[in-house]
Structures are given as structure tokens and as C-alpha cells.
PDB file of N, CA and C in Angstrom:
ATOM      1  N   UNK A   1      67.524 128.415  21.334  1.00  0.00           N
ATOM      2  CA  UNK A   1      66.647 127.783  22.263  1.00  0.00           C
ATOM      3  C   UNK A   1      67.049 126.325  22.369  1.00  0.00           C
ATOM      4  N   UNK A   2      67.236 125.709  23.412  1.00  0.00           N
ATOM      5  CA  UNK A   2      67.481 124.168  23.535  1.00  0.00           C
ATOM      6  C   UNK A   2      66.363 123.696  24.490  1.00  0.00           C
ATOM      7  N   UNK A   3      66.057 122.777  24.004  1.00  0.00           N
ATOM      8  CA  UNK A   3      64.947 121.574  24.794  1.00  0.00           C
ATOM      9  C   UNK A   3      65.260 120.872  24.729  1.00  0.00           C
ATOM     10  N   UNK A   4      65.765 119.966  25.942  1.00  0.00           N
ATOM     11  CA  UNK A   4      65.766 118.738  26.609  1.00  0.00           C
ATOM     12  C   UNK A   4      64.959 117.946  26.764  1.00  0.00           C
ATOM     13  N   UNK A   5      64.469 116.670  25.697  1.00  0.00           N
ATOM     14  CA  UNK A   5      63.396 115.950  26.352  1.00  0.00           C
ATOM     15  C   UNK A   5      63.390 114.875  24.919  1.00  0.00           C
ATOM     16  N   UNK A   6      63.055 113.800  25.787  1.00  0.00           N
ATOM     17  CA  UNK A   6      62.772 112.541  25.315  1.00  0.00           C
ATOM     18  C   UNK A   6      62.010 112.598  23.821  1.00  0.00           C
ATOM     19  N   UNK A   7      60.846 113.425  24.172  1.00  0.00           N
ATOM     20  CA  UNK A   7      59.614 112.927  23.182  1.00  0.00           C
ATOM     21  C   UNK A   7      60.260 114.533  22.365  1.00  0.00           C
ATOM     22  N   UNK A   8      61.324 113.961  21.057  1.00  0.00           N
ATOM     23  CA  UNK A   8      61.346 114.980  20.343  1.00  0.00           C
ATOM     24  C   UNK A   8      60.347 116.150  19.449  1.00  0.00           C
ATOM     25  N   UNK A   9      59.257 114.498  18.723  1.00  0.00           N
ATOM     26  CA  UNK A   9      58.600 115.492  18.022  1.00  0.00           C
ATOM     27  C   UNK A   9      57.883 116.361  18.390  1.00  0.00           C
ATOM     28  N   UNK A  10      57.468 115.475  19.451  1.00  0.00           N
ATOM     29  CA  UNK A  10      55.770 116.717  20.100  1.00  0.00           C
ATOM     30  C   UNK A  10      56.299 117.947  20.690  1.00  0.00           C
ATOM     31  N   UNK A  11      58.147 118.094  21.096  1.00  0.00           N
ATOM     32  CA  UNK A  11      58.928 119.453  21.435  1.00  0.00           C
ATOM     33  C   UNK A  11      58.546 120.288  20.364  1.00  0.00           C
ATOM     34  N   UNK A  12      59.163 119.819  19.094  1.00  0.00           N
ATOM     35  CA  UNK A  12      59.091 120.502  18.109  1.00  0.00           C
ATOM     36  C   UNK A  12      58.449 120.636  17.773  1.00  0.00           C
ATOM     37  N   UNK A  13      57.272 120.246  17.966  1.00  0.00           N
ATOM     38  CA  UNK A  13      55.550 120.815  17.226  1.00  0.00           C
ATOM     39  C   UNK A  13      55.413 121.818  18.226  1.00  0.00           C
ATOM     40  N   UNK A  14      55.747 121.949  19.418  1.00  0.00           N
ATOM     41  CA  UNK A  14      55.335 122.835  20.518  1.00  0.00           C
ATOM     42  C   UNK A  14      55.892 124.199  20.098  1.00  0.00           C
ATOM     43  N   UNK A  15      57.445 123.843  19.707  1.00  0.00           N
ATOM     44  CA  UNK A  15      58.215 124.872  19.155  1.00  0.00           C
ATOM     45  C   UNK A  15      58.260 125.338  18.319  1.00  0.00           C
ATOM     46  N   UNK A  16      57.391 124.536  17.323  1.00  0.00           N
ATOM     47  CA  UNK A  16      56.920 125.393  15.986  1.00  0.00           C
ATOM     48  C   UNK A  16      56.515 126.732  16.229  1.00  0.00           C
ATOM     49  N   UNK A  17      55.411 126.691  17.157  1.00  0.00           N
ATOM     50  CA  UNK A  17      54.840 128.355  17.086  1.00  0.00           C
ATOM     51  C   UNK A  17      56.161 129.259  17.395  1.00  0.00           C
ATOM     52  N   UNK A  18      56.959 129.052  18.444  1.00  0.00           N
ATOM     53  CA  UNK A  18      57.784 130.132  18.876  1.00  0.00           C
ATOM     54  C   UNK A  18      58.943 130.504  18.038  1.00  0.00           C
ATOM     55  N   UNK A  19      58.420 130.068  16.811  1.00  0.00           N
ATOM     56  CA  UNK A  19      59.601 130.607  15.417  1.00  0.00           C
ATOM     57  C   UNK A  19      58.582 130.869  14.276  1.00  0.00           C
ATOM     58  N   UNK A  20      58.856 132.168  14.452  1.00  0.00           N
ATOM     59  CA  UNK A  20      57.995 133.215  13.373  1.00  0.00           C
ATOM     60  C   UNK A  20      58.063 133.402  12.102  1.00  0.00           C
ATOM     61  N   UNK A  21      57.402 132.985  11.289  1.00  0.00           N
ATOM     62  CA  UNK A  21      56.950 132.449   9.698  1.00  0.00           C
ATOM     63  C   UNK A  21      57.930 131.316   9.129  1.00  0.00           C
ATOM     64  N   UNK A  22      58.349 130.196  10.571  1.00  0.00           N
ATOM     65  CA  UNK A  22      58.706 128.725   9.858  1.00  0.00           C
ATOM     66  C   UNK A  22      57.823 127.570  10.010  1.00  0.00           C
ATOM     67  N   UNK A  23      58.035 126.857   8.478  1.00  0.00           N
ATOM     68  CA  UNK A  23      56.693 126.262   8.105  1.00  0.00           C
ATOM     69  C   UNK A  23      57.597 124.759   8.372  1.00  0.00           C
ATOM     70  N   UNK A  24      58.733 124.260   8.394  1.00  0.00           N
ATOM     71  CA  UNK A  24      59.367 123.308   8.762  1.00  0.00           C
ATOM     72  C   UNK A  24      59.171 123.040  10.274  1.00  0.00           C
ATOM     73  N   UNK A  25      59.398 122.317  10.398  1.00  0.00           N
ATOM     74  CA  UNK A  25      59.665 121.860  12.004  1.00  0.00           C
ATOM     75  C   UNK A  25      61.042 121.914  11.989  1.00  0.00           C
ATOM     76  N   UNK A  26      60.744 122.868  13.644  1.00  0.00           N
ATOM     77  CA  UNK A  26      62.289 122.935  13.937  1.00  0.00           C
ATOM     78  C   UNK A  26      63.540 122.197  14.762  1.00  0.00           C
ATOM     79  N   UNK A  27      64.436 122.155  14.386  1.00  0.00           N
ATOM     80  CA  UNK A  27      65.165 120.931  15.231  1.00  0.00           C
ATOM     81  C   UNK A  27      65.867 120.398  13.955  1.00  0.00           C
ATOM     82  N   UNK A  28      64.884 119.950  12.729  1.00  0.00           N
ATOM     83  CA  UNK A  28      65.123 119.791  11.852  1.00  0.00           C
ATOM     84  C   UNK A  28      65.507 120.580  10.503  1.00  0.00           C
ATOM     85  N   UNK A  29      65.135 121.526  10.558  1.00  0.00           N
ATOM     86  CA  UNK A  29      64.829 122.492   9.465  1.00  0.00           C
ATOM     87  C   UNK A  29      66.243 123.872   9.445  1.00  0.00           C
ATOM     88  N   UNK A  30      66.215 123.376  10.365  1.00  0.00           N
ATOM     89  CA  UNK A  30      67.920 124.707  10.633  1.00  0.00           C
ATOM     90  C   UNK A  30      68.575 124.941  11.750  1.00  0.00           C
ATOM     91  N   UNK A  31      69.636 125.526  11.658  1.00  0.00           N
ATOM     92  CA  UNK A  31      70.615 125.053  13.148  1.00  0.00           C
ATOM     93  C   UNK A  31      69.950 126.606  14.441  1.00  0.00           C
ATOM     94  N   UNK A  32      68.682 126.835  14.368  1.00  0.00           N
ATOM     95  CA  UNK A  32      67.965 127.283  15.349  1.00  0.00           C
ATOM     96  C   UNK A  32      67.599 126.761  16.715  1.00  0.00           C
ATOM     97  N   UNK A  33      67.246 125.705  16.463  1.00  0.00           N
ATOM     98  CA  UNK A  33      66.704 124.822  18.098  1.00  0.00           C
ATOM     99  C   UNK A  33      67.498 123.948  17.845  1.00  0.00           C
ATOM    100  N   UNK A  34      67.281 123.253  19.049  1.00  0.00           N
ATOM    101  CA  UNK A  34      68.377 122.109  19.559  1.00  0.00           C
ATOM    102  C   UNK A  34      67.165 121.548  20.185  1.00  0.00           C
ATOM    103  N   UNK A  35      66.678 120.110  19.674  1.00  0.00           N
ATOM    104  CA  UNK A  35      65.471 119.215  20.519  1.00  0.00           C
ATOM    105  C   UNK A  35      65.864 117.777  20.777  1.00  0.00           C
ATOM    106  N   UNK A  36      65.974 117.405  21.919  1.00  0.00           N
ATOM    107  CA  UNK A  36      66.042 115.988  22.068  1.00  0.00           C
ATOM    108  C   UNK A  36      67.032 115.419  23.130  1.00  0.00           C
ATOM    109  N   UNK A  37      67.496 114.289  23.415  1.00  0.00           N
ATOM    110  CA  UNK A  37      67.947 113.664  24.409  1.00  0.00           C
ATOM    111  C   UNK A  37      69.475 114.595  23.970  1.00  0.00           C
ATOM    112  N   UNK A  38      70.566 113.762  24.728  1.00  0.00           N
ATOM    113  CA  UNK A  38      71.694 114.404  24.646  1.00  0.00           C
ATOM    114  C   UNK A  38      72.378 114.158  24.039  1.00  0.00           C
ATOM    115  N   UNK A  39      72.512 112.331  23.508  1.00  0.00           N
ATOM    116  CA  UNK A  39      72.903 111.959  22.280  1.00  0.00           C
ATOM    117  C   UNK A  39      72.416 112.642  20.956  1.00  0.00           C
ATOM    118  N   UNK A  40      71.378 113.074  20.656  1.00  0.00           N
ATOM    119  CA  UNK A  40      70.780 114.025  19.828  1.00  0.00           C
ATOM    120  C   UNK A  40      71.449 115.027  19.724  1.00  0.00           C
ATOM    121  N   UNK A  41      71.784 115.531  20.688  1.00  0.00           N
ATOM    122  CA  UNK A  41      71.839 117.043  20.666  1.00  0.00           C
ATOM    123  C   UNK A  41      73.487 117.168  19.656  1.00  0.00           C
ATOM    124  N   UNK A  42      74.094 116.019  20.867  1.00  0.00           N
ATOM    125  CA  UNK A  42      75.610 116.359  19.790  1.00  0.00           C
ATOM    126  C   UNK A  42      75.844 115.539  18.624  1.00  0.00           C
ATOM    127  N   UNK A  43      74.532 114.874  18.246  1.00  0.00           N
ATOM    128  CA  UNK A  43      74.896 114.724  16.414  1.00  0.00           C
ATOM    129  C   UNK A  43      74.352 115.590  16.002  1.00  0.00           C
ATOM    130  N   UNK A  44      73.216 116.947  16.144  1.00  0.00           N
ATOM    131  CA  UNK A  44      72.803 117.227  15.544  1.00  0.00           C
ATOM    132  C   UNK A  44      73.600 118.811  15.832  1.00  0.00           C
ATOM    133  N   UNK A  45      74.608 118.854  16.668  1.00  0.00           N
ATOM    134  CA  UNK A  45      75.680 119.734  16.914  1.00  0.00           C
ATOM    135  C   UNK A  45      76.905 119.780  15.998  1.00  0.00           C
ATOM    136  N   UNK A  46      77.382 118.145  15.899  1.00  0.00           N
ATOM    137  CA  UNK A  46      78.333 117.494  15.106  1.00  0.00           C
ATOM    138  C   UNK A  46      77.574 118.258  13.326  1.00  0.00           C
ATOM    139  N   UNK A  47      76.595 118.092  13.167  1.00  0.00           N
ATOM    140  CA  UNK A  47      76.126 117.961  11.757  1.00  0.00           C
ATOM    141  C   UNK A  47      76.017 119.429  11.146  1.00  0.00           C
ATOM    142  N   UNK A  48      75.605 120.047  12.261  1.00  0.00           N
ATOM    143  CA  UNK A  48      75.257 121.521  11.623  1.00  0.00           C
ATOM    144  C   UNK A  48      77.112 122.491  11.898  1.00  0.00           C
ATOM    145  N   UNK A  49      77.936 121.870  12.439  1.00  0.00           N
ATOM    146  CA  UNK A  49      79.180 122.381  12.292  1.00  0.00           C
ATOM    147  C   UNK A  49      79.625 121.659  10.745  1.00  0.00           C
ATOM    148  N   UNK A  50      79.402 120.968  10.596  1.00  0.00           N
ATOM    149  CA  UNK A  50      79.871 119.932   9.175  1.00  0.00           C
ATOM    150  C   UNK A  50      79.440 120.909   7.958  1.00  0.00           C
ATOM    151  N   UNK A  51      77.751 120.673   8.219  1.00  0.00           N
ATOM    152  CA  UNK A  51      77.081 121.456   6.962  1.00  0.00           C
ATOM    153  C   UNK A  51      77.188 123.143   7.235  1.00  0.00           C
ATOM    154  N   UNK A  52      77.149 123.998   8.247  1.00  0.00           N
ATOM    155  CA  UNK A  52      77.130 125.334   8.346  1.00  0.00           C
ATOM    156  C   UNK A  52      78.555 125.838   8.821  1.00  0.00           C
ATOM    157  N   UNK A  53      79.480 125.483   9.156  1.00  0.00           N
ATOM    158  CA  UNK A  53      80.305 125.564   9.984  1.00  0.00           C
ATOM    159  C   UNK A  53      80.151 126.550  11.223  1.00  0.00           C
ATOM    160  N   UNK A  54      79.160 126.111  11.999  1.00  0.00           N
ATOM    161  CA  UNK A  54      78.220 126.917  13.510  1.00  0.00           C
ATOM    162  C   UNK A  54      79.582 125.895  14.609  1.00  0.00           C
ATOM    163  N   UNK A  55      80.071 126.270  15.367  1.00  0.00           N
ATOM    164  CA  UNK A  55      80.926 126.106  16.445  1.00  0.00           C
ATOM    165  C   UNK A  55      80.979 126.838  17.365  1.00  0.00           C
ATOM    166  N   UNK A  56      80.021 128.002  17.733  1.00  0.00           N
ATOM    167  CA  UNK A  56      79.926 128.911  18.556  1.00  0.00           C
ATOM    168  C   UNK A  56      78.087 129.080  18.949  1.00  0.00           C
ATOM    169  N   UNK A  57      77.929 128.742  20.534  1.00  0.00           N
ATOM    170  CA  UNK A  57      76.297 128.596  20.369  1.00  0.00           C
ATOM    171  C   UNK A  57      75.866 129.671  21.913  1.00  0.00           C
ATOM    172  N   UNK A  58      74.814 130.491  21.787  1.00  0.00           N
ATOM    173  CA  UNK A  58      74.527 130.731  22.899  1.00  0.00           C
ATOM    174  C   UNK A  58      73.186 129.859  23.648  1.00  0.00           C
ATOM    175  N   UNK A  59      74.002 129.657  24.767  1.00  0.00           N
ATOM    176  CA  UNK A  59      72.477 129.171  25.666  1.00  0.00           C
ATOM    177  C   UNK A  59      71.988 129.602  26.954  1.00  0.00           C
ATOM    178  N   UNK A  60      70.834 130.008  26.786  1.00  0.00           N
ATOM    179  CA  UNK A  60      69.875 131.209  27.362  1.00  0.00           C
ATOM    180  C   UNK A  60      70.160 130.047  28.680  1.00  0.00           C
ATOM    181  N   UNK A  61      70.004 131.239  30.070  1.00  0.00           N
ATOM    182  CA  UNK A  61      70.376 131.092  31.501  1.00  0.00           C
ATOM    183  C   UNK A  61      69.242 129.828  32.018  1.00  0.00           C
ATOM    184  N   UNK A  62      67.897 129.511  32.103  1.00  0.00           N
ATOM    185  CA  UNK A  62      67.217 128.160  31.974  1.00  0.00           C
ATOM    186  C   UNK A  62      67.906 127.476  31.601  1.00  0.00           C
ATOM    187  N   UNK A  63      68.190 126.853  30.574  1.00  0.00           N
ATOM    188  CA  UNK A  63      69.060 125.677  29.719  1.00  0.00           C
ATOM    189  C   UNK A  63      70.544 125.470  30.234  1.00  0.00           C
ATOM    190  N   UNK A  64      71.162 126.434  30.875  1.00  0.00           N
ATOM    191  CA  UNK A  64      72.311 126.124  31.098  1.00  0.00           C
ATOM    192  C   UNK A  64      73.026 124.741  31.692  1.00  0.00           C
ATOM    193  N   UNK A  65      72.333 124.421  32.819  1.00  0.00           N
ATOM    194  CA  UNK A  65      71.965 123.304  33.665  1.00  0.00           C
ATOM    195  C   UNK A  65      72.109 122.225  32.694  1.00  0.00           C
ATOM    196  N   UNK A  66      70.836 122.184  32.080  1.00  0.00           N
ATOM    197  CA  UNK A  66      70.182 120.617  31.405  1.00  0.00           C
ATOM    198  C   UNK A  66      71.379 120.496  30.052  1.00  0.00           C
ATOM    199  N   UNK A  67      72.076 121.631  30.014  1.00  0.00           N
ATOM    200  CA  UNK A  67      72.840 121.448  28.387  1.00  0.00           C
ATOM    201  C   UNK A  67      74.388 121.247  29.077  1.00  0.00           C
ATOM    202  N   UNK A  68      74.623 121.674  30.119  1.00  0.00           N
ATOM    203  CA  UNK A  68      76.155 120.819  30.449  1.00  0.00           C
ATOM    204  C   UNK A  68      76.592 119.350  30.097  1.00  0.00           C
ATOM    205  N   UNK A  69      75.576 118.528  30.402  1.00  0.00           N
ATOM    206  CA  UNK A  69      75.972 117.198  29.413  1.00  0.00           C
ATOM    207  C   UNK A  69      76.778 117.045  28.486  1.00  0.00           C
ATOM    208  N   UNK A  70      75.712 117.872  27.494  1.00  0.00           N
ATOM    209  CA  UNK A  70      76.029 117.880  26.020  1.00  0.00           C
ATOM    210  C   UNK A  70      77.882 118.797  26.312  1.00  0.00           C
ATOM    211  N   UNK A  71      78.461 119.620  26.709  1.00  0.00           N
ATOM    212  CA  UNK A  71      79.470 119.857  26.880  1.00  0.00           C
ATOM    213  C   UNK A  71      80.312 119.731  27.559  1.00  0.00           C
ATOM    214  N   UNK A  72      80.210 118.664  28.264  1.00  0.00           N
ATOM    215  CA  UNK A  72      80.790 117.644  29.285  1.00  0.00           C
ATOM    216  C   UNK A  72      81.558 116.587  28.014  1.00  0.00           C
ATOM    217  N   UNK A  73      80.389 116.207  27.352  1.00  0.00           N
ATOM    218  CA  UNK A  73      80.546 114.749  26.267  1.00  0.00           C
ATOM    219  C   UNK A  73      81.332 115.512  24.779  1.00  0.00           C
ATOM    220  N   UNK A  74      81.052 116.428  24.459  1.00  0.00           N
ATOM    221  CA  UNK A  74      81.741 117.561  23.129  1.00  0.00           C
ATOM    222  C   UNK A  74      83.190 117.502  23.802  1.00  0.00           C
ATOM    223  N   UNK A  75      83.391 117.481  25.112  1.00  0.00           N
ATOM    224  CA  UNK A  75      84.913 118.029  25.557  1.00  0.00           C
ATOM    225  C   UNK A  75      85.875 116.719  25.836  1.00  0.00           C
ATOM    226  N   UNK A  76      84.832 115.895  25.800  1.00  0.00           N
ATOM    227  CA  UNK A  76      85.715 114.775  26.406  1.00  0.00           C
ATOM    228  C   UNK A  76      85.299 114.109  27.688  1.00  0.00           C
ATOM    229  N   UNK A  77      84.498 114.884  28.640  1.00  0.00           N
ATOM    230  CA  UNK A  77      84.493 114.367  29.489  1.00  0.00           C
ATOM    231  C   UNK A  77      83.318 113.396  30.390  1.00  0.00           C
TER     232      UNK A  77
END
């Protein structure tokens, strides 16, 4: 799931419910969601390839749009 948006935490409190028996907030808590501006997105892309080695991501047909950025800026461009 990726969310695009400024006001990270209150995403991730939103997104808490839609992840079933996690007591962390997510965004933070494991390389499940993706929350926040776009600079966000690819340190917290950069970090979970570092610590998990995750380099392969799917993103659901909504998000496609708002997450090209983020792989515009990952590629170089």
C-alpha cells in the first residue's frame, strides 16, 4: 500500500486499522506501507533495501500515478 501525503502521521494512524493484528504504526514498523512525501518514500525505500534486502515492490493500480516520482528520482531522472 503507498500513501502519498504530507501529514505522515495521521496517514499512518489511519493505516493502522488496515493492517491486521499490528500494534506498531505502520510506515515505521516494517517494509509494508510506504507513507509520506516523496523524499520519504525513497529513504525509507533506500533503508528497507539496506536492512531487508526488498528491491522488488508492487504498486496497486490507484498509486501508480502519485508513485512515479519516487521512480523517476530511484532511476535518475
Amino acid at each position: 500500500m503507498i500513501l502519498i501525503n504530507l501529514r505522515r502521521r495521521a496517514k499512518a494512524r489511519q493505516s493502522q486499522r488496515l493492517v491486521n493484528g499490528q500494534t506498531r504504526t505502520p510506515g515505521r514498523a516494517g517494509p509494508y506501507v510506504l507513507i509520506g512525501p516523496v523524499d520519504k518514500l525513497i529513504e525509507d525505500l533506500r533503508a528497507r533495501r539496506e536492512r531487508w534486502g526488498m528491491s522488488y515492490y508492487v504498486i496497486f493500480e490507484p498509486y501508480v500515478d502519485a508513485f512515479a516520482p519516487v521512480v523517476a528520482r530511484l532511476a535518475g531522472g
